[in-house]
Protein backbone atom coordinates (compact mmCIF):
# COMPACT_ATOMS: atom_id res chain seq x y z
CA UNK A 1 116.53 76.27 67.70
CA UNK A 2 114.18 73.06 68.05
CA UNK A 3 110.64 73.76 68.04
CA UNK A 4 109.81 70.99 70.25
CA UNK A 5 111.24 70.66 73.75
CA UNK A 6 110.60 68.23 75.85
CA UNK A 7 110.79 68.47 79.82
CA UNK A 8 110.03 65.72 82.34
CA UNK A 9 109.38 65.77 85.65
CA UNK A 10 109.79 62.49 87.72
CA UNK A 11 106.88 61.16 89.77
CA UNK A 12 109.12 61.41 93.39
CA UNK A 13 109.18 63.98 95.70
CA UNK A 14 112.02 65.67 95.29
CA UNK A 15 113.43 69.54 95.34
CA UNK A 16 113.16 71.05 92.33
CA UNK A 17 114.63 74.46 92.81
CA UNK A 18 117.46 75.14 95.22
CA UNK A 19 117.80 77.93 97.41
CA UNK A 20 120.51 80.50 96.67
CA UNK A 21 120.18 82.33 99.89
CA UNK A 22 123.34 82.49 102.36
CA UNK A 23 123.04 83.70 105.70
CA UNK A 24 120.64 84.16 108.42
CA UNK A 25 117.28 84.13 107.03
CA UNK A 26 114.64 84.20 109.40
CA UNK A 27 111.20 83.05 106.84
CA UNK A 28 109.23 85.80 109.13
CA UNK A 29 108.34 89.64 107.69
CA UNK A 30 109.43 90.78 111.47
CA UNK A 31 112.62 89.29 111.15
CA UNK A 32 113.53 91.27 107.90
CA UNK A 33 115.48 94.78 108.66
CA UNK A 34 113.33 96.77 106.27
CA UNK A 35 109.84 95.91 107.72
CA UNK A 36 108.58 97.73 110.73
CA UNK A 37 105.52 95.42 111.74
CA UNK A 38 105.02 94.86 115.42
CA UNK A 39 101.53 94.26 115.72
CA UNK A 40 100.13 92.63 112.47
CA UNK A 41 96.04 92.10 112.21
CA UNK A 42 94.26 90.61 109.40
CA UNK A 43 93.70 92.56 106.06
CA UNK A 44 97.12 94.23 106.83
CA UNK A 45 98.90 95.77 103.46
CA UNK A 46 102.90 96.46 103.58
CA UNK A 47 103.38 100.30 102.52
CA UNK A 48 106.67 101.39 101.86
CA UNK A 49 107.79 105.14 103.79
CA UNK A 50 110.65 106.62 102.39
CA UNK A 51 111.43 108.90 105.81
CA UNK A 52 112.08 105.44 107.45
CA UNK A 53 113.10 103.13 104.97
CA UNK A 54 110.96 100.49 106.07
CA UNK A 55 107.85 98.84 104.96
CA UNK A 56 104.91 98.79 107.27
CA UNK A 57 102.21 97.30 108.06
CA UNK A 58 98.96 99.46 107.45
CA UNK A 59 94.98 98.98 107.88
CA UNK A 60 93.89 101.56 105.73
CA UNK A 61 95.14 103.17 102.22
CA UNK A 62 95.52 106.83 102.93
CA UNK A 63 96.10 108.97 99.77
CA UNK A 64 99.19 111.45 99.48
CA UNK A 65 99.05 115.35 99.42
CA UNK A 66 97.34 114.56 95.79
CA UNK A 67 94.25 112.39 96.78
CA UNK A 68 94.97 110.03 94.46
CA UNK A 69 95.52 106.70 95.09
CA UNK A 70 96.57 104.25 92.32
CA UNK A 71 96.72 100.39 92.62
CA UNK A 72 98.46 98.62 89.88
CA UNK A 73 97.82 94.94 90.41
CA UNK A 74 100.72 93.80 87.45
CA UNK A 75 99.73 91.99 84.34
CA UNK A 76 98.66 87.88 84.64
């Protein structure tokens, strides 16, 4: 395998990455069938509930029967 690789990307506006999507896809989080968010206000977070199988839309972080709450951010 070649240690150097060498990409170039033209200088014209162009699309880059195609969409693979197929349907009816409606760019909103109200039009998606899992997410239950009628009324959405700033600072909202999307919390999954498993009784409903929908993410919603939430203003505060409540803990569960535990109090604990933990908030992985990922690695950067």
């Amino acid at each position: 395998m070649p240690d150097n690789i060498k990409v170039r990307v033209g200088q014209q506006n162009a699309v880059k990455v195609v969409s693979s999507l197929a349907g009816n896809v409606s760019g909103t989080l109200a039009g998606l069938a899992d997410v239950d968010i009628t009324n959405p206000q700033n600072g909202m977070v999307l919390v999954y509930d498993s009784s409903t199988t929908k993410w919603t839309g939430v203003l505060e972080l409540t803990p569960g029967s535990q109090q604990n709450l933990d908030i992985n951010g990922g690695n950067f």
